[in-house]
N, C-alpha and C. Protein backbone atom coordinates (compact mmCIF):
# COMPACT_ATOMS: atom_id res chain seq x y z
N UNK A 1 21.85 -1.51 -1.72
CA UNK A 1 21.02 -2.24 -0.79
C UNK A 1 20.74 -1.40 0.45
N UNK A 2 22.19 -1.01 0.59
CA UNK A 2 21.33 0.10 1.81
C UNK A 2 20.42 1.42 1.84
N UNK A 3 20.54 1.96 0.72
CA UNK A 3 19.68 2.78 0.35
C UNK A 3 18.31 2.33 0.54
N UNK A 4 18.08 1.04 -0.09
CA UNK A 4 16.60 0.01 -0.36
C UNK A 4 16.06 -0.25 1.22
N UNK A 5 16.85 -0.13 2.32
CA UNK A 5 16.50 -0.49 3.32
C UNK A 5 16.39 0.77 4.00
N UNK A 6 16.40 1.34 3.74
CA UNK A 6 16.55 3.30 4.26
C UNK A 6 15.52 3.67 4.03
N UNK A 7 15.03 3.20 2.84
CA UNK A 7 14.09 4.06 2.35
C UNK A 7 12.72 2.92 2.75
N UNK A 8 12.87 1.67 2.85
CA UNK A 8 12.01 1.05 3.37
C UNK A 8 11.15 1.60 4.73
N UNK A 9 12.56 1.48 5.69
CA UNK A 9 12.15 2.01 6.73
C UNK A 9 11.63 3.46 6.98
N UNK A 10 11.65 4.31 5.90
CA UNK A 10 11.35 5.49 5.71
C UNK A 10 10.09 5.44 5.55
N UNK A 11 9.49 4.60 4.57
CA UNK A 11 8.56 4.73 4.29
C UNK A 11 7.19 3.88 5.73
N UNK A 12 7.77 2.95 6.25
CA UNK A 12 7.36 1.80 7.19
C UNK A 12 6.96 3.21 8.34
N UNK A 13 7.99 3.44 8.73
CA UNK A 13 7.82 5.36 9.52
C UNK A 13 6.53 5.78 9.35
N UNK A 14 6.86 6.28 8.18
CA UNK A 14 6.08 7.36 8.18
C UNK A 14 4.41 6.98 7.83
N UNK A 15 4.22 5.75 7.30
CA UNK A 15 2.72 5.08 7.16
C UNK A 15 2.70 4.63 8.46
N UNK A 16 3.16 4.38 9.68
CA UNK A 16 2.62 4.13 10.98
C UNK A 16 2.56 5.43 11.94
N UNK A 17 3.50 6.73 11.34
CA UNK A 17 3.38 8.16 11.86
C UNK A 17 1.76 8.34 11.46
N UNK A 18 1.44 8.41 10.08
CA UNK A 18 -0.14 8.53 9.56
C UNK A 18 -0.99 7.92 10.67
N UNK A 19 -0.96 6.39 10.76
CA UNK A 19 -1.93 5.81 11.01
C UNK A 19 -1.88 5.78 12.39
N UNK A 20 -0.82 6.48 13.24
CA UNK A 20 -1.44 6.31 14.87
C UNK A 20 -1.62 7.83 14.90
N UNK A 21 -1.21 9.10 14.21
CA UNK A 21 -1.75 9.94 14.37
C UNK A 21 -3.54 10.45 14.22
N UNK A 22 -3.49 10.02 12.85
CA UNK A 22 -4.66 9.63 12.17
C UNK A 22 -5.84 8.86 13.05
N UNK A 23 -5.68 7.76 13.85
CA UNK A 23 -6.07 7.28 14.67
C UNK A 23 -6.66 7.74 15.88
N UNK A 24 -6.42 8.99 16.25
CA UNK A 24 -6.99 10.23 17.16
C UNK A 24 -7.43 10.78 17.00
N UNK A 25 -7.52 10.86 15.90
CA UNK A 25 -8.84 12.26 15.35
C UNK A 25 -9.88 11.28 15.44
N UNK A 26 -10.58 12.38 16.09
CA UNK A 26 -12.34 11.61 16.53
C UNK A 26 -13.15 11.25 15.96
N UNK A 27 -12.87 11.26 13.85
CA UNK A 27 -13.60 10.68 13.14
C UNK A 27 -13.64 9.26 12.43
N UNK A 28 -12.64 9.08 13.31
CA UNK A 28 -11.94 7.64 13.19
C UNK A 28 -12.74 6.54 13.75
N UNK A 29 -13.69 5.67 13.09
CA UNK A 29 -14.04 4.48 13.47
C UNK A 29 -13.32 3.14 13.80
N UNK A 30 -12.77 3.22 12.90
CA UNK A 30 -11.99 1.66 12.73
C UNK A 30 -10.62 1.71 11.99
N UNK A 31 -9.26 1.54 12.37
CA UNK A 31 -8.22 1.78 11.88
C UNK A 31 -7.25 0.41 11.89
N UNK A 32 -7.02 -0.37 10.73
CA UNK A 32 -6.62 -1.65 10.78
C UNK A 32 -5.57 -1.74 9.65
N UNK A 33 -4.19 -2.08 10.16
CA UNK A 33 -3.13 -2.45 9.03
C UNK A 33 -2.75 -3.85 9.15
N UNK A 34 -2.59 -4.53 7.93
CA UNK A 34 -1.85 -5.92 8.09
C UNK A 34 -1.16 -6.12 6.93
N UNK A 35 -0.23 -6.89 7.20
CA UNK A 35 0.76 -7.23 5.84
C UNK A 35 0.81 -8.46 5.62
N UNK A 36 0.62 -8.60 3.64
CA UNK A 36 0.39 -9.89 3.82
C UNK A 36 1.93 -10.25 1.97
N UNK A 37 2.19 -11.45 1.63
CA UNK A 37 2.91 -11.45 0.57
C UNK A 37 2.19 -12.41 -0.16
N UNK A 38 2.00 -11.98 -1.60
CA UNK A 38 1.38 -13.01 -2.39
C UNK A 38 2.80 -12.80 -4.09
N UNK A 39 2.24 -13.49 -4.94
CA UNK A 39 2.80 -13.94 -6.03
C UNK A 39 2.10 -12.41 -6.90
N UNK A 40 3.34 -11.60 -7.59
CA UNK A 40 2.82 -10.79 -8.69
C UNK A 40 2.36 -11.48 -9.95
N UNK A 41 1.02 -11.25 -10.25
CA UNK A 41 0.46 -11.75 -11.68
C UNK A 41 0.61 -10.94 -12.77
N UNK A 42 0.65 -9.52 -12.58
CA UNK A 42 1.64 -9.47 -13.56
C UNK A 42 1.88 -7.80 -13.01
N UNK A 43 2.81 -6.46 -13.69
CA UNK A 43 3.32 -5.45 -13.78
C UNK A 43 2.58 -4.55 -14.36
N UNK A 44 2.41 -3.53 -13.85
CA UNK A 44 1.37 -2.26 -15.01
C UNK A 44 2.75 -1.06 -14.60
N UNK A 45 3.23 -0.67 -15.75
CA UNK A 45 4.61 0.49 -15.23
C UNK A 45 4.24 1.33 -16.51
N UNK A 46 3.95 2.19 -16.11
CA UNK A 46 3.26 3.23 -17.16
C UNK A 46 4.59 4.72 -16.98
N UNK A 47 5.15 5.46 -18.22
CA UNK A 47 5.70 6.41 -17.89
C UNK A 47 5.24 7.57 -18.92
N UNK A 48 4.81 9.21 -18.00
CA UNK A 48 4.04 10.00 -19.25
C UNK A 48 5.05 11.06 -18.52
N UNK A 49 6.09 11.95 -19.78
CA UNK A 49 6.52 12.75 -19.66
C UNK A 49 7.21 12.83 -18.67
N UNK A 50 7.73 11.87 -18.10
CA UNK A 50 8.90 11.56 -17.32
C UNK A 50 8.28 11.12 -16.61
N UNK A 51 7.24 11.30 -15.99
CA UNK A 51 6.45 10.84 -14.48
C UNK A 51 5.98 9.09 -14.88
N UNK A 52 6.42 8.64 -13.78
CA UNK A 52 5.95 7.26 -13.65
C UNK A 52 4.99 6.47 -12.53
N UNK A 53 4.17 5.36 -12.85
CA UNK A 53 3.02 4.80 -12.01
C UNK A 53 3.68 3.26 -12.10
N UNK A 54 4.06 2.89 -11.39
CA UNK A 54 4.18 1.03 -11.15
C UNK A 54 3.56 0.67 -10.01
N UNK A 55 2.80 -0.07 -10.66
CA UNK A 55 1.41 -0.79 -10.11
C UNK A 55 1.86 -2.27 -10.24
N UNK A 56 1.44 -3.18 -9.43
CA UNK A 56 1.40 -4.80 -9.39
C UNK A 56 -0.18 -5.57 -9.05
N UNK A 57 -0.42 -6.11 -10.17
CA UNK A 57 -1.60 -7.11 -10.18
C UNK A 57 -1.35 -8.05 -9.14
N UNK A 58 -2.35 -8.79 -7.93
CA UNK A 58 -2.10 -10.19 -7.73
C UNK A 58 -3.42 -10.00 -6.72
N UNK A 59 -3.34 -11.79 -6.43
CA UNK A 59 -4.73 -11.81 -5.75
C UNK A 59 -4.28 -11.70 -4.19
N UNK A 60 -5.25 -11.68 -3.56
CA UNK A 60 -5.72 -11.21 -2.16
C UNK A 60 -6.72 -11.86 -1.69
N UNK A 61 -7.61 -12.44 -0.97
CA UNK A 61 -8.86 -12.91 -0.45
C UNK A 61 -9.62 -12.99 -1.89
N UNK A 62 -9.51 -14.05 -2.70
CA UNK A 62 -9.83 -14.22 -3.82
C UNK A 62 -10.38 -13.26 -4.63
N UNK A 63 -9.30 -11.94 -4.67
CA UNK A 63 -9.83 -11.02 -5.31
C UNK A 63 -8.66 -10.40 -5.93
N UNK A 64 -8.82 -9.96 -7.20
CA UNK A 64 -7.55 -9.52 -8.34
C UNK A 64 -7.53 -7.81 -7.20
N UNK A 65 -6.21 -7.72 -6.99
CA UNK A 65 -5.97 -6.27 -6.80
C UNK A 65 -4.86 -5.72 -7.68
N UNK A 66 -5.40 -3.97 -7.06
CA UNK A 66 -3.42 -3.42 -7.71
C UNK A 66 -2.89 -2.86 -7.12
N UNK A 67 -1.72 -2.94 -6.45
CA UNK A 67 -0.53 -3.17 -5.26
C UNK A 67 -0.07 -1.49 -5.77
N UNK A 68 -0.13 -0.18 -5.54
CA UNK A 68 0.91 0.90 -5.83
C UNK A 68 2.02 0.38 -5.75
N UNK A 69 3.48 0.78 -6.00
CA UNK A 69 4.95 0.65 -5.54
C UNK A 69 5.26 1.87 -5.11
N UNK A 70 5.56 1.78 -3.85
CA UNK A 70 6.36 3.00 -3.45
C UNK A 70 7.46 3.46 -3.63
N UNK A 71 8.28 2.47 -4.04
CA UNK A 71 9.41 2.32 -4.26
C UNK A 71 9.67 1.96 -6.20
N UNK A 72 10.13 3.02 -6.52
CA UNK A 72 10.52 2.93 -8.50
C UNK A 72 11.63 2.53 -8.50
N UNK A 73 12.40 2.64 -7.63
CA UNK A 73 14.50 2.15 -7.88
C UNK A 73 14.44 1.02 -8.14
N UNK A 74 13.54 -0.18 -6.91
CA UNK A 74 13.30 -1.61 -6.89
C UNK A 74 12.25 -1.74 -7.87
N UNK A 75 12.05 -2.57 -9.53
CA UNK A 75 10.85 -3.02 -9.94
C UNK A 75 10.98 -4.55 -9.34
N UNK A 76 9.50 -5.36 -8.89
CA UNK A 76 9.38 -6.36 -8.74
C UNK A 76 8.81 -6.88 -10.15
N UNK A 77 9.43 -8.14 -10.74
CA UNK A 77 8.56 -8.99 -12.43
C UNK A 77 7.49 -9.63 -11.71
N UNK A 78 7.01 -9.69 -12.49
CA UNK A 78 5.76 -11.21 -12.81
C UNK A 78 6.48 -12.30 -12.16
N UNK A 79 5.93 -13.35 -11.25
CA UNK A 79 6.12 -14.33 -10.29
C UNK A 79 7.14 -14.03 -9.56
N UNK A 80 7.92 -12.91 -9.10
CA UNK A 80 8.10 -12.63 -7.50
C UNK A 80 7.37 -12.60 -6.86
N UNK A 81 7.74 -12.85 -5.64
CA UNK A 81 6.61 -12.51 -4.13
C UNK A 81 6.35 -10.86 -3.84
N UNK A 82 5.61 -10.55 -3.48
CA UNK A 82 5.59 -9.35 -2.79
C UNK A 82 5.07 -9.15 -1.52
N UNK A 83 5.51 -8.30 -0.68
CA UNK A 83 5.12 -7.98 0.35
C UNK A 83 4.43 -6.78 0.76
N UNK A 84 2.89 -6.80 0.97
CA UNK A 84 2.21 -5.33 1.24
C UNK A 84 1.45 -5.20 2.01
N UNK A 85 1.09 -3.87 2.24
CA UNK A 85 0.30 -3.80 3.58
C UNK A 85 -1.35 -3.36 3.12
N UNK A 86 -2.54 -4.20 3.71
CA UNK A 86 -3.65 -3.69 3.48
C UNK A 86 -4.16 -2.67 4.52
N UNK A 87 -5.11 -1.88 4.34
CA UNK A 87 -5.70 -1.00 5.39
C UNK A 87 -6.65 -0.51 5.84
N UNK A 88 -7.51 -0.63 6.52
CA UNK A 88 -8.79 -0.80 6.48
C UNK A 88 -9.35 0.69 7.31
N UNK A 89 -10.17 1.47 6.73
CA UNK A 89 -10.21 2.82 7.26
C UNK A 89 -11.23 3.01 7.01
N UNK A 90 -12.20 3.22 8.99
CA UNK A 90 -13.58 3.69 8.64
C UNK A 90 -13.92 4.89 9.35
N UNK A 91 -14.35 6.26 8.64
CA UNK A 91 -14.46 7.28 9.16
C UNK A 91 -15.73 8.00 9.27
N UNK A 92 -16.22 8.40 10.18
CA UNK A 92 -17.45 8.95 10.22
C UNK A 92 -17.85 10.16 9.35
N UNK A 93 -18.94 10.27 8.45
CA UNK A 93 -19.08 11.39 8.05
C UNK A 93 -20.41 12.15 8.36
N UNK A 94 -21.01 12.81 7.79
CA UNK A 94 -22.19 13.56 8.44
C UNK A 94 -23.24 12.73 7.28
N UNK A 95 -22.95 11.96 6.84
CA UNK A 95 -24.28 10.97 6.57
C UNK A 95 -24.14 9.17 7.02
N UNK A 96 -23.10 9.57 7.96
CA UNK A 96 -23.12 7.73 8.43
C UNK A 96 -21.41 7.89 8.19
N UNK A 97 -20.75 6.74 7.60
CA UNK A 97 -19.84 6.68 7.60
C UNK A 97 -19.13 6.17 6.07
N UNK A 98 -17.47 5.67 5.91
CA UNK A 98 -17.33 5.33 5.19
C UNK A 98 -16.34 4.77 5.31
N UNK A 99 -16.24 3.43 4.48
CA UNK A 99 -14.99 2.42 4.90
C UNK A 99 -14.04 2.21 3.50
N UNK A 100 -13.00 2.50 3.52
CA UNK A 100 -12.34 2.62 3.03
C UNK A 100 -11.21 1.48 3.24
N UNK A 101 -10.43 0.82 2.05
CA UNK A 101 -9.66 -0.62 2.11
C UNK A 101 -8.63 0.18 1.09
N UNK A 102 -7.63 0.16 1.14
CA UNK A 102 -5.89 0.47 0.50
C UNK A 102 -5.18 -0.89 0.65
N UNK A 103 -4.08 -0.35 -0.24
CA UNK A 103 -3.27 -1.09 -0.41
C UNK A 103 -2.23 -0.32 -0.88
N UNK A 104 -0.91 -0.90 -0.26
CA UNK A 104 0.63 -0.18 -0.86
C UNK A 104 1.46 -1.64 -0.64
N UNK A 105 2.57 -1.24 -1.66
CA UNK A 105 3.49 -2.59 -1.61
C UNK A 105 4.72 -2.09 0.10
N UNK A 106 5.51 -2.95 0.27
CA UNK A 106 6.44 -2.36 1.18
C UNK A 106 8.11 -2.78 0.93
N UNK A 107 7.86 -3.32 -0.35
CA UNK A 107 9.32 -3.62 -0.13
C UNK A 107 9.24 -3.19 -2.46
């Protein structure tokens, strides 16, 4: 458990190190994080040649998403809660701009 919380906060770090650094560079329009927890609909855990992807289905503003896991030690099943952060990123480019929406789980 303490490891799980180590590495939480490790990770909590270093995605708010990104996003207030990130946040200064002058091509930065709009920089927005929020965390929200919904119900997993279901698990996508794919493993090729040792390397692994666990992904979580669930809805959001009535819309099916897929949640990355940052975390492989912890799997969350089908009808746990989860807790993740969305992110809303709009950056100027040399034809206008572009807005960009993420998602990562946090626990």
């Amino acid at each position: 458990m303490k490891k799980f919380l180590i590495l939480n906060t490790l990770v909590l770090f270093l995605l708010s190190f990104s996003v207030s650094s990130y946040a200064s560079d002058e091509r930065v329009i709009y920089n927005k994080h929020q965390s929200y927890t919904a119900v997993i609909e279901d698990v996508i855990d794919i493993t090729d040649n040792g390397f692994r992807s666990l992904n979580y289905i669930l809805t959001w503003n009535d819309n099916k998403i897929i949640v990355p896991a940052n975390n492989l030690l912890v799997q969350k099943k089908k009808g746990e809660m989860l807790k993740f952060l969305v992110m809303w990123h709009e950056l100027k480019t040399e034809e206008g701009s572009v807005k960009n929406l993420g998602f990562t789980a946090l626990e």
